[in-house]
Protein backbone atom coordinates (compact mmCIF):
# COMPACT_ATOMS: atom_id res chain seq x y z
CA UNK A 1 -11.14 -45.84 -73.02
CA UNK A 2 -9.82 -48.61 -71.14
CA UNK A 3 -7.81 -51.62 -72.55
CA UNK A 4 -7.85 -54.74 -70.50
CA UNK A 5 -6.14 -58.36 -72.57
CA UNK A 6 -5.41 -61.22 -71.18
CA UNK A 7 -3.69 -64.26 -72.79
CA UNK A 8 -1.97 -67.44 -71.61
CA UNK A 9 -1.92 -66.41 -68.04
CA UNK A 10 -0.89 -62.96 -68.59
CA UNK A 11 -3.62 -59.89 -67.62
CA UNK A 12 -2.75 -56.09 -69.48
CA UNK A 13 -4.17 -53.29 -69.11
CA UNK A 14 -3.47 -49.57 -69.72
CA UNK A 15 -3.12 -46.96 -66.85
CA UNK A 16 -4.38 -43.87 -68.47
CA UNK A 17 -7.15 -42.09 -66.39
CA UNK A 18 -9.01 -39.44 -68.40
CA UNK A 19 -11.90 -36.61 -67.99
CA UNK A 20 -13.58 -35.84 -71.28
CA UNK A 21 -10.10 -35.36 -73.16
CA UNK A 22 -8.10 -34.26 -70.31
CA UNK A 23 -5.96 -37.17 -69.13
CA UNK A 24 -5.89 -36.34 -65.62
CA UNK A 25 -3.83 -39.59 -64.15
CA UNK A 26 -2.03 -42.83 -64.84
CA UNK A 27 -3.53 -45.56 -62.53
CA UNK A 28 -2.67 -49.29 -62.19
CA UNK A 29 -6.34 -51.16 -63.16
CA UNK A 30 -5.11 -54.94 -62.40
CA UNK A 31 -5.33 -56.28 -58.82
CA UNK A 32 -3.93 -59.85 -57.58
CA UNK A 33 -6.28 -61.42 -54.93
CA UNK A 34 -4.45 -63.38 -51.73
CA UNK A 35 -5.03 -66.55 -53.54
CA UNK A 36 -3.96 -65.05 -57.12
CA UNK A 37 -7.15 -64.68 -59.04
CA UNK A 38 -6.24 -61.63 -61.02
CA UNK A 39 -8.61 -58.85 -62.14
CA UNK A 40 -8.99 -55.85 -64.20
CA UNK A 41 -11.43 -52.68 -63.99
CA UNK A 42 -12.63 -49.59 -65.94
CA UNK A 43 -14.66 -46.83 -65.63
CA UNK A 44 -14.25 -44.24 -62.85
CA UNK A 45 -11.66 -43.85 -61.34
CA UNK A 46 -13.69 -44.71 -58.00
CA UNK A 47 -15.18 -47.97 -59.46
CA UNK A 48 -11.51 -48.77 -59.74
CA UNK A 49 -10.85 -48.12 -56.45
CA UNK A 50 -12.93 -50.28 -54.86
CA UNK A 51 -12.89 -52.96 -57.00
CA UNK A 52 -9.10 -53.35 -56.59
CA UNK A 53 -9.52 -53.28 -53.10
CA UNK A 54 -12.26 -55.77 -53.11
CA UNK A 55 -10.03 -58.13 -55.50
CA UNK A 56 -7.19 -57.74 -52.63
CA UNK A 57 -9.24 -58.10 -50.18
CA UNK A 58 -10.18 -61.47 -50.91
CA UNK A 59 -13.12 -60.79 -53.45
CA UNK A 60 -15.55 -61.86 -49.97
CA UNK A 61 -19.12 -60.98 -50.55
CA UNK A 62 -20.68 -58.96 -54.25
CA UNK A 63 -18.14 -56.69 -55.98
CA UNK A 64 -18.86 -53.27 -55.46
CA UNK A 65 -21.43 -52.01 -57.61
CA UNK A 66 -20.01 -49.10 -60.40
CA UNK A 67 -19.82 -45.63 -58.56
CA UNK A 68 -20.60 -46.91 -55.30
CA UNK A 69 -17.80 -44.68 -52.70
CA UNK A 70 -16.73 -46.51 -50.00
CA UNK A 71 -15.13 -44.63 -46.91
């Protein structure tokens, strides 16, 4: 499970990555775009992946869709 909070400016998140009970990696889930948008992600840890890159990238066209693998 994912925690994501934001308040006053400030985005949180945890960075816990886990497989059924098995926590399997700590991963940073908060991106900061060019222009400093921030955003957070959960799910897999692919979804995550791509959507940080996407928010660094300069969010340009739809976010990726969840589980889509980019290459």
């Amino acid at each position: 499970m994912t925690t994501i909070a934001y308040r006053n400016g400030f985005l949180a998140a945890d960075q816990r990555m886990t497989a059924g009970d098995t926590v399997t990696a700590t991963y940073i889930k908060i991106a900061r775009s060019p222009t400093g948008e921030l955003g957070g992600a959960c799910g897999t840890g692919v979804y995550n992946y791509n959507f940080k890159r996407w928010i660094e990238g300069g969010m340009k066209d739809d976010p990726p869709p969840p589980g889509e693998i980019e290459r």
